[in-house]
Protein backbone atom coordinates (compact mmCIF):
# COMPACT_ATOMS: atom_id res chain seq x y z
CA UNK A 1 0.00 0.00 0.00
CA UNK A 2 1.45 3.78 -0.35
CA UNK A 3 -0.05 5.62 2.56
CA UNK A 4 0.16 9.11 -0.04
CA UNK A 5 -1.99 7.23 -2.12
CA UNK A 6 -4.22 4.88 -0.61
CA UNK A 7 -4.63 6.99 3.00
CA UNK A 8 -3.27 3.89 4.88
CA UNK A 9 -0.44 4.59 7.79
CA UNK A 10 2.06 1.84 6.36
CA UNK A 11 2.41 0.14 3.89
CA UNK A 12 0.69 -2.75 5.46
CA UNK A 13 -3.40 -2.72 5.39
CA UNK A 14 -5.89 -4.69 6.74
CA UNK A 15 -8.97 -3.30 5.24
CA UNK A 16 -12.82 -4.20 5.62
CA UNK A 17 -15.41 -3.17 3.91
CA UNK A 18 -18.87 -4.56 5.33
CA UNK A 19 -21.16 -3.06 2.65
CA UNK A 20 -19.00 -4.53 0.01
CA UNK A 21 -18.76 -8.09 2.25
CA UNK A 22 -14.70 -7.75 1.76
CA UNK A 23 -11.77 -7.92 2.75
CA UNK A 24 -7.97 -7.26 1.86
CA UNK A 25 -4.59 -8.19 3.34
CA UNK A 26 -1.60 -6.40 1.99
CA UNK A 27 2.03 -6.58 2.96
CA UNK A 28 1.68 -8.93 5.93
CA UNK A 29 3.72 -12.05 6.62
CA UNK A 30 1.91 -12.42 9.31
CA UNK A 31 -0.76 -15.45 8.59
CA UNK A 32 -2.98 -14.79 12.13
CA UNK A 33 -4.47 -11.82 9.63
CA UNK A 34 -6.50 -14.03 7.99
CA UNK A 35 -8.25 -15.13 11.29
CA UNK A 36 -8.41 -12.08 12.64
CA UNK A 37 -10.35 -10.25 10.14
CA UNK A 38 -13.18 -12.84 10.10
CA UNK A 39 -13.16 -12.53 13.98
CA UNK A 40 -13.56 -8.76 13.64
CA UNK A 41 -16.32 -9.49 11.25
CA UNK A 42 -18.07 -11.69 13.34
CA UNK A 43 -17.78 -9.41 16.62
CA UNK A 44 -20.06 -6.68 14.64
CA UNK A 45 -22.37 -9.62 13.17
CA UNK A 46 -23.13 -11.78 15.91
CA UNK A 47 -24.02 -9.42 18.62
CA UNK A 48 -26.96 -9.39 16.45
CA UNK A 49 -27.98 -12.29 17.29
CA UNK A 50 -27.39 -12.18 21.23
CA UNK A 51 -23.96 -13.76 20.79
CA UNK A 52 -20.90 -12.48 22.77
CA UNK A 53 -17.93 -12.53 20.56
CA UNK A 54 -15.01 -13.51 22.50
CA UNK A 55 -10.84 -13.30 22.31
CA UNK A 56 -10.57 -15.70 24.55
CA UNK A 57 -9.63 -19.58 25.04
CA UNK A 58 -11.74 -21.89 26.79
CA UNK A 59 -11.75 -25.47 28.55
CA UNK A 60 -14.10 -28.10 30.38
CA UNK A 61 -13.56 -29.46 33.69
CA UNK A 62 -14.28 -32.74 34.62
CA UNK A 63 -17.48 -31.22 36.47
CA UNK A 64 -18.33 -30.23 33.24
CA UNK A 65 -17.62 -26.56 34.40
CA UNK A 66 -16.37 -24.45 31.75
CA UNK A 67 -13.45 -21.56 32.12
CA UNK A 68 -12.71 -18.48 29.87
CA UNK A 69 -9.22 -17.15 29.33
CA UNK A 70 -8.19 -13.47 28.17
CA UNK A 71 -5.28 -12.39 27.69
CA UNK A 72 -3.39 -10.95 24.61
CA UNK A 73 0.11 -12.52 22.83
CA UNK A 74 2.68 -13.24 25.58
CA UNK A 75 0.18 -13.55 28.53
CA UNK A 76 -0.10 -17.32 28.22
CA UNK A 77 -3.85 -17.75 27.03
CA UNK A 78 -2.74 -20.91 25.44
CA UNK A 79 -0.45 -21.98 27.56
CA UNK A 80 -2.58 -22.20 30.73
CA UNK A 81 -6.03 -23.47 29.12
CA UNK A 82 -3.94 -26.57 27.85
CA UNK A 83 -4.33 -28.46 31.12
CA UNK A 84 -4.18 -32.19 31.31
CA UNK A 85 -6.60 -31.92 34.08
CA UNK A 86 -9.19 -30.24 31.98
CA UNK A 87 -10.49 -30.72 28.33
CA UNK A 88 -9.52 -27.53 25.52
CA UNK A 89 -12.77 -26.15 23.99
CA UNK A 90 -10.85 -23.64 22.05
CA UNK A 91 -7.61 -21.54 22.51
CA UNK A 92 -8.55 -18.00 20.94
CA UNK A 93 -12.03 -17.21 19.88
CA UNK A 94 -15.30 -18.32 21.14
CA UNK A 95 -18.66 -16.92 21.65
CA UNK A 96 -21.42 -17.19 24.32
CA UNK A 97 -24.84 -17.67 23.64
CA UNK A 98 -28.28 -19.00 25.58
CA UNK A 99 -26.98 -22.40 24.75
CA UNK A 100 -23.23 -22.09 26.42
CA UNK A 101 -20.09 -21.56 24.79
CA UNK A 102 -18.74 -22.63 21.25
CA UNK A 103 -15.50 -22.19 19.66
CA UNK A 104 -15.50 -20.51 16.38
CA UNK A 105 -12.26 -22.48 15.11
CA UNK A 106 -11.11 -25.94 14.29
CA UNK A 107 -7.44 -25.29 15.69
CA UNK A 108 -4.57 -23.65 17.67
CA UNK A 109 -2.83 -21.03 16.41
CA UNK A 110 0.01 -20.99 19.51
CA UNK A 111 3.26 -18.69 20.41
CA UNK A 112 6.24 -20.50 20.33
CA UNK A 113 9.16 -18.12 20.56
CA UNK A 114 11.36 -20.31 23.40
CA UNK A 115 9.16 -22.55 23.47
CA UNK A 116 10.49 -25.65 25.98
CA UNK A 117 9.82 -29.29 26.52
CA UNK A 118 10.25 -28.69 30.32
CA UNK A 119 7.37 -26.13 30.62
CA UNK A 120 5.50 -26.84 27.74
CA UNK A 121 5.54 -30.06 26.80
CA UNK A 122 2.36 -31.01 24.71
CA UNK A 123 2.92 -27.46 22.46
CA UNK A 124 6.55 -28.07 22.27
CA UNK A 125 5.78 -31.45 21.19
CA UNK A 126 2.94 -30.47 18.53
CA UNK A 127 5.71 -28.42 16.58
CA UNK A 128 7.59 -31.72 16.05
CA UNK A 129 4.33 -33.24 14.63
CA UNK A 130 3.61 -33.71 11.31
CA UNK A 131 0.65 -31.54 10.03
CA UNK A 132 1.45 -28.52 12.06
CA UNK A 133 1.93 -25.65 10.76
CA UNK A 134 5.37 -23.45 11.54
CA UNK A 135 5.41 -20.09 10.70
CA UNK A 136 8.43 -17.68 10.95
CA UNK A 137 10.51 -20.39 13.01
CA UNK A 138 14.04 -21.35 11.73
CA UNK A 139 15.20 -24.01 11.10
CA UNK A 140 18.83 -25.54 9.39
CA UNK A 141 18.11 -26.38 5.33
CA UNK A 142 20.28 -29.32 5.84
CA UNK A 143 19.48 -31.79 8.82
CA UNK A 144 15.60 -29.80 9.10
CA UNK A 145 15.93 -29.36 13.08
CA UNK A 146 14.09 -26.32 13.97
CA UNK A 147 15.31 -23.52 16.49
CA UNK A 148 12.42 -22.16 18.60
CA UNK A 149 14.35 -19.88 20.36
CA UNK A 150 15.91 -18.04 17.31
CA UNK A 151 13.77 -14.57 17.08
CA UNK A 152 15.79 -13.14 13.67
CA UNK A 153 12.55 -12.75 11.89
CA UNK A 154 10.55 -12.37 14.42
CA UNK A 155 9.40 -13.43 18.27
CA UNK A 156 6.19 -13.65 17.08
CA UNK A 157 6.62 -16.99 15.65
CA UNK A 158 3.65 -19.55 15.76
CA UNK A 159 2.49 -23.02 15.08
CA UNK A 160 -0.68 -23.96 13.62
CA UNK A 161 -2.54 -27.49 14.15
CA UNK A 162 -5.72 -28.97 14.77
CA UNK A 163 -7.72 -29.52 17.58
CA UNK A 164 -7.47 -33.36 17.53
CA UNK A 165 -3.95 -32.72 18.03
CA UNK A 166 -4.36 -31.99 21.70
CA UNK A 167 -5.98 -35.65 23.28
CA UNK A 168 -8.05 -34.02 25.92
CA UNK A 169 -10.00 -31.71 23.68
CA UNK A 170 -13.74 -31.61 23.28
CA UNK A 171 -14.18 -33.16 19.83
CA UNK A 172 -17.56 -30.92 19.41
CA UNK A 173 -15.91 -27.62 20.23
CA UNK A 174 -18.36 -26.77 22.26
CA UNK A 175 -20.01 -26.96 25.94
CA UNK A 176 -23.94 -26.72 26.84
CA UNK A 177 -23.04 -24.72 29.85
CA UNK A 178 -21.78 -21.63 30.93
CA UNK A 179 -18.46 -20.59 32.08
CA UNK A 180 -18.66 -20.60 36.11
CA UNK A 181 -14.76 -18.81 36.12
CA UNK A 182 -13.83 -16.01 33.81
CA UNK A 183 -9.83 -15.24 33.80
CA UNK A 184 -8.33 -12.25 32.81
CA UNK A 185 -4.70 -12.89 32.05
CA UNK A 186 -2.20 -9.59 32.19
CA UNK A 187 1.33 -9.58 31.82
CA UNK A 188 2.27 -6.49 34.36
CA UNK A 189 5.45 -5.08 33.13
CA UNK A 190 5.98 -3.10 36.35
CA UNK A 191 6.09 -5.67 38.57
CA UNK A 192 3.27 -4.64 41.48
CA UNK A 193 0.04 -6.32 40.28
CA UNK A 194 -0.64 -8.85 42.73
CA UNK A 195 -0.59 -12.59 41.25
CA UNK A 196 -4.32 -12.61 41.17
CA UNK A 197 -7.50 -11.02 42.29
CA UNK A 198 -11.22 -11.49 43.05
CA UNK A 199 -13.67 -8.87 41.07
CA UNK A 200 -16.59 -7.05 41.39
CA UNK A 201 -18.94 -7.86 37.89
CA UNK A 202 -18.38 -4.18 37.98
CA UNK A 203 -14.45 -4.34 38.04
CA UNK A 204 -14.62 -7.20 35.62
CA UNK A 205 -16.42 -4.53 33.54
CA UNK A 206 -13.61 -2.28 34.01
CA UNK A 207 -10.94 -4.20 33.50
CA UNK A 208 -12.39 -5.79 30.41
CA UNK A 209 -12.75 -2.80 29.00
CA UNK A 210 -9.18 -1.44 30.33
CA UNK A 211 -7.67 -4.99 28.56
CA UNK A 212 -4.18 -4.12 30.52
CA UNK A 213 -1.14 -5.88 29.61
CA UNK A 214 2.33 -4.94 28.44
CA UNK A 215 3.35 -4.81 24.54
CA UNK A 216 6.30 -8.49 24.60
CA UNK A 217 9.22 -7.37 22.44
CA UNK A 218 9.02 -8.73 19.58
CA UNK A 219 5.50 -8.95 18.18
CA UNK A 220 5.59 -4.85 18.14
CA UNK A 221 7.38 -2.81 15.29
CA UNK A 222 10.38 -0.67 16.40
CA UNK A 223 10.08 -2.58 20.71
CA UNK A 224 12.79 -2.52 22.11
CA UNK A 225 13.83 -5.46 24.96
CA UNK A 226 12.11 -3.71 28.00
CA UNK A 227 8.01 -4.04 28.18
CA UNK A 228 5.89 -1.70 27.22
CA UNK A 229 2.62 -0.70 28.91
CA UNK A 230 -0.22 -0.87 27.09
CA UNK A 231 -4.28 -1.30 26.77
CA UNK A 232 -6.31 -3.37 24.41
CA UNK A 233 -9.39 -2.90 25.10
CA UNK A 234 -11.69 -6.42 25.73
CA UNK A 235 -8.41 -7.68 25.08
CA UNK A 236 -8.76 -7.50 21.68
CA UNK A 237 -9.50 -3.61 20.36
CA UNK A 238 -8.47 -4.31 17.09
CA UNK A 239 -11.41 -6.51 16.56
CA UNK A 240 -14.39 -4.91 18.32
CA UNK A 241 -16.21 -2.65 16.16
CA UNK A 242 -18.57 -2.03 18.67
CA UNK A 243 -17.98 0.48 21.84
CA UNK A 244 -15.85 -1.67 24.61
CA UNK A 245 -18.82 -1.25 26.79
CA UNK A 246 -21.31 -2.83 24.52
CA UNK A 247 -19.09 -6.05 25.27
CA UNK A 248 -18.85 -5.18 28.71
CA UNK A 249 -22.13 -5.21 29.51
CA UNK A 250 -22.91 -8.25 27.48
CA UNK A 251 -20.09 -10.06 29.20
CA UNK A 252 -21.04 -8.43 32.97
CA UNK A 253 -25.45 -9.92 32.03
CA UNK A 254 -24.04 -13.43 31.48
CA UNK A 255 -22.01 -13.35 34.49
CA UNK A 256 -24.92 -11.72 36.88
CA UNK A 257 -27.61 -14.72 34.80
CA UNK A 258 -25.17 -17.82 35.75
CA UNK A 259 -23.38 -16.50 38.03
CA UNK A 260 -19.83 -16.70 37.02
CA UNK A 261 -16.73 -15.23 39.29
CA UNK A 262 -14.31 -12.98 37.60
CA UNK A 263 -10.47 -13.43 38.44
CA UNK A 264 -7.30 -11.03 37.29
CA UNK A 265 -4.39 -13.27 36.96
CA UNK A 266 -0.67 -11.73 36.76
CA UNK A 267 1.66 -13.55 34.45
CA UNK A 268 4.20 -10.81 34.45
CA UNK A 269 6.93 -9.69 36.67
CA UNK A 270 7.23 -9.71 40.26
CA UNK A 271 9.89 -9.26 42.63
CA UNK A 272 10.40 -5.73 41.25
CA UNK A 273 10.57 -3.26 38.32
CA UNK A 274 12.13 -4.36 34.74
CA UNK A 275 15.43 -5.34 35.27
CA UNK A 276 15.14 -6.14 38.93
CA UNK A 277 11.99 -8.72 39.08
CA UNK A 278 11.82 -11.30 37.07
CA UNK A 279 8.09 -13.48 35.36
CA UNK A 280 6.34 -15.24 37.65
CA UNK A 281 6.86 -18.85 37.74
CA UNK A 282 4.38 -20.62 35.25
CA UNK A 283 4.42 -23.33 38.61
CA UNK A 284 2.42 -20.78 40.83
CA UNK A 285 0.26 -19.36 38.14
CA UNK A 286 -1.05 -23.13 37.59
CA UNK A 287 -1.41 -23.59 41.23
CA UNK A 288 -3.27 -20.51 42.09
CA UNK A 289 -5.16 -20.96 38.97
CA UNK A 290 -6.11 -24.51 39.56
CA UNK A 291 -6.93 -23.20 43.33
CA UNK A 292 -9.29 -20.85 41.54
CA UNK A 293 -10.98 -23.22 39.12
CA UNK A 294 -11.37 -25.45 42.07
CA UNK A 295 -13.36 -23.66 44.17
CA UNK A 296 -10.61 -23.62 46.99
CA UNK A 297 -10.02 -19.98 46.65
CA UNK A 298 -13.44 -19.47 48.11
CA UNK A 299 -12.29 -20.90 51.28
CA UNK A 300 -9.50 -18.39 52.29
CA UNK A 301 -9.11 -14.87 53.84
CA UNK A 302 -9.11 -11.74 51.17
CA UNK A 303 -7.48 -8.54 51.84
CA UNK A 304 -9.01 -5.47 49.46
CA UNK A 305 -6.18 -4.03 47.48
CA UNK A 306 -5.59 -0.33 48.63
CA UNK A 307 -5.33 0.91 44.92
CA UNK A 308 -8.02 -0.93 42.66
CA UNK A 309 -10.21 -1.90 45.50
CA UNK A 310 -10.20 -5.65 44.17
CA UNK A 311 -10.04 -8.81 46.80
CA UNK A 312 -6.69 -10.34 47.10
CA UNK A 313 -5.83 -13.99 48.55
CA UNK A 314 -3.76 -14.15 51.54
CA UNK A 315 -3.07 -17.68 51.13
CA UNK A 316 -3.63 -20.17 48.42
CA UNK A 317 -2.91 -24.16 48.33
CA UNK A 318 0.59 -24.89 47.02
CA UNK A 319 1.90 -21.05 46.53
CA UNK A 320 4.14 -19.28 49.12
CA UNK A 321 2.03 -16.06 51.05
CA UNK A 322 4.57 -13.46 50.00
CA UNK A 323 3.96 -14.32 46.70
CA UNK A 324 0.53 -13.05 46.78
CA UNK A 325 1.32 -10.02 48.61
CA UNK A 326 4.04 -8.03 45.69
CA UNK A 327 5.57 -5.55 48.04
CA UNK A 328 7.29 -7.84 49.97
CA UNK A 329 9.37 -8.87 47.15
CA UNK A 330 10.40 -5.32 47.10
CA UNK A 331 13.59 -4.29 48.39
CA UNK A 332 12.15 -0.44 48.57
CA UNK A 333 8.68 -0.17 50.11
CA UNK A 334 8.62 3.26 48.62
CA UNK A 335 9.40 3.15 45.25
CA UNK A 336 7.05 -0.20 44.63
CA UNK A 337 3.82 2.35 45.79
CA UNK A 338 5.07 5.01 43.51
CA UNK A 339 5.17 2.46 40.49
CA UNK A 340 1.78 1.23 41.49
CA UNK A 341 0.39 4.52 42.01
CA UNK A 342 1.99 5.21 38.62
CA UNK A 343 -0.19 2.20 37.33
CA UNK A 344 -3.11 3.29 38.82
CA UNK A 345 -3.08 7.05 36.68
CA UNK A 346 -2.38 5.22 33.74
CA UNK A 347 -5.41 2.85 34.25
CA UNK A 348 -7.37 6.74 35.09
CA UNK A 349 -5.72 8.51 32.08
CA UNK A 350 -6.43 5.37 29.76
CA UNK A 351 -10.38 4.96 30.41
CA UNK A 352 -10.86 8.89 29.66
CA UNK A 353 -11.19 7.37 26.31
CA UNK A 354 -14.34 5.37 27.47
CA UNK A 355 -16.01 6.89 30.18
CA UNK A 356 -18.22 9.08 28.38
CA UNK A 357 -20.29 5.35 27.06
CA UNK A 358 -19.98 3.87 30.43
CA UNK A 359 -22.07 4.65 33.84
CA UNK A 360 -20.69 5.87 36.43
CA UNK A 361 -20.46 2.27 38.49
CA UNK A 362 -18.12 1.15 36.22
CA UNK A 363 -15.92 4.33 36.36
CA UNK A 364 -15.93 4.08 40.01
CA UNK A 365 -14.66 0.15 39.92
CA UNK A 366 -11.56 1.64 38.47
CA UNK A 367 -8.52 2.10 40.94
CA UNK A 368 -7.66 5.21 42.97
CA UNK A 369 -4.93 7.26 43.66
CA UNK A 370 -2.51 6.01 46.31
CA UNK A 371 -3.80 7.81 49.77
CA UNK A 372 -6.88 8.24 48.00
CA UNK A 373 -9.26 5.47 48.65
């Protein structure tokens, strides 16, 4: 595309016209395009028909209770709804309806930059399979051994396979109930987010509209190594054509009807700011997420976070306490509230852009100043 010419801001376009029922990729190797446009298509269509389009994975449990995932690249949405314990629905885009929840793919379409055995083994063993699909990974034109952890083109590198791939997936793609725990996944790239967090359907609201997470270097243009803050909002802005709200309130009806619970799970840093803290291990994010899932997290103490208001675990099965409570991994007491309270105006100063379509409830589930609530 020339942007003189064609109005466009690079010379990459992904353009949709609805009247005319098309669509046009230019000047992408990026294959997920192709997905994604029909998914933005069908998040204007099938609100029409009381559907809530969804960026999200899903999975079954064995109590035939079924789980939603959000989260954007690098958050682990695929990662943590493959679970051996429970059976994969979908891993990126499903919507709700009266019926339950149905997944509007027949694959995966999974991250695999450093991708490991150790961690990951049932991805990590997928890319070896024949019938996946690798795109951008390297690999040696002589003895055909790829290298997941070489990012030259790109760390946005995937793998694309079917469903039947994975052995405990739910051959119909679909489940006749309704999600009883929604997850938002965020990757907090400043290190004070607690590891997770009960909300409010109002904070779920807000934070579903907020969609905060941090840019992974790598799948942005011109990023350098260090994180980047960043919104997306229903964790997927791109895609809605619709206000955020519209979504929200969809999303917050179906939680209120079958009474779902709302969780906000850190996969980022902790320990400190970049440089100092380091991811949380994928080990305690499982645990506290299986705690969750389980119902055992309904069985503990909560404190209410002093800055988003939001109810906080003081212990959890399997996970050390002063993991769930950030500041202590803090070697400065002082500079970890001034990077949360730093957090907290960008959350502000980021739904500006929203308010004016939401009511005021779900303006006031949004986090306060520090010395402020």
């Amino acid at each position: 595309m020339d942007p003189k010419i064609d109005g466009t801001r690079t010379e990459t376009a992904i353009v949709l016209n609805f009247a005319e029922r098309m669509g046009i990729i230019s000047n992408s190797l990026y294959g997920g395009e192709i997905k994604k446009s029909i998914f933005t298509v069908l998040n204007f269509l099938l609100t029409f028909e009381d559907v809530l389009p969804m960026h999200c994975s899903a999975n079954l449990g064995q109590a035939g209770d079924v789980a939603l995932f959000f989260g954007l690249s690098g958050t682990g949405k695929t990662t943590l709804s493959v679970d051996p314990k429970r059976r994969l629905i979908g891993d990126d885009e499903h919507g709700w309806s009266s019926a339950g929840i149905f997944n509007f793919e027949s694959g995966c379409y999974a991250k695999v930059i450093q991708l490991s055995a150790e961690h990951e083994p049932q991805i990590y063993a997928f890319t070896r399979r024949f019938g996946t699909i690798l795109e951008n990974v390297i690999y040696d034109p002589a003895s055909r051994r790829i290298d997941l952890d070489d990012d030259i083109l790109t760390e946005n590198t995937r793998a694309s396979y079917p469903l039947e791939f994975i052995p405990n997936v739910v051959p119909e793609k679909m489940a006749p109930s309704h999600p009883k725990n929604i997850i938002f996944l965020t990757c907090d790239a400043s290190g004070v987010m607690p590891p997770v967090a009960r909300l409010t359907p109002e904070q779920a609201q807000y934070h579903f509209i907020s969609g905060y997470t941090s840019k992974i270097a790598g799948t942005e243009i011109e990023l350098g190594i260090e994180p980047e803050i960043t919104f997306s909002a229903c964790f997927g802005a791109p895609f809605m054509v619709r206000h955020p709200f519209e979504y929200a309130e969809m999303l917050k009806q179906r939680m209120l009807k079958h009474k779902s619970q709302c969780w906000l799970v850190n996969t980022g840093l902790v320990g400190g700011r970049f440089g100092v803290g380091k991811r949380i291990s994928i080990g305690h994010t499982r645990n506290l997420l299986n705690a969750a899932l389980e119902g055992k997290l309904n069985k503990v103490k909560y404190r209410k976070d002093k800055l988003f208001g939001f109810e906080v675990p003081l212990s959890c099965p399997d996970v050390p306490e002063d993991v769930l409570e950030p500041s202590t991994s803090w070697g400065d007491k002082e500079e970890y509230w001034k990077k949360y309270d730093a957090l907290a105006a960008r959350f502000i100063e980021n739904f500006k852009l929203f308010a004016s379509g939401c009511p005021q409830e779900v303006v006031d589930a949004g986090p306060k100043r520090y010395g402020k609530r």
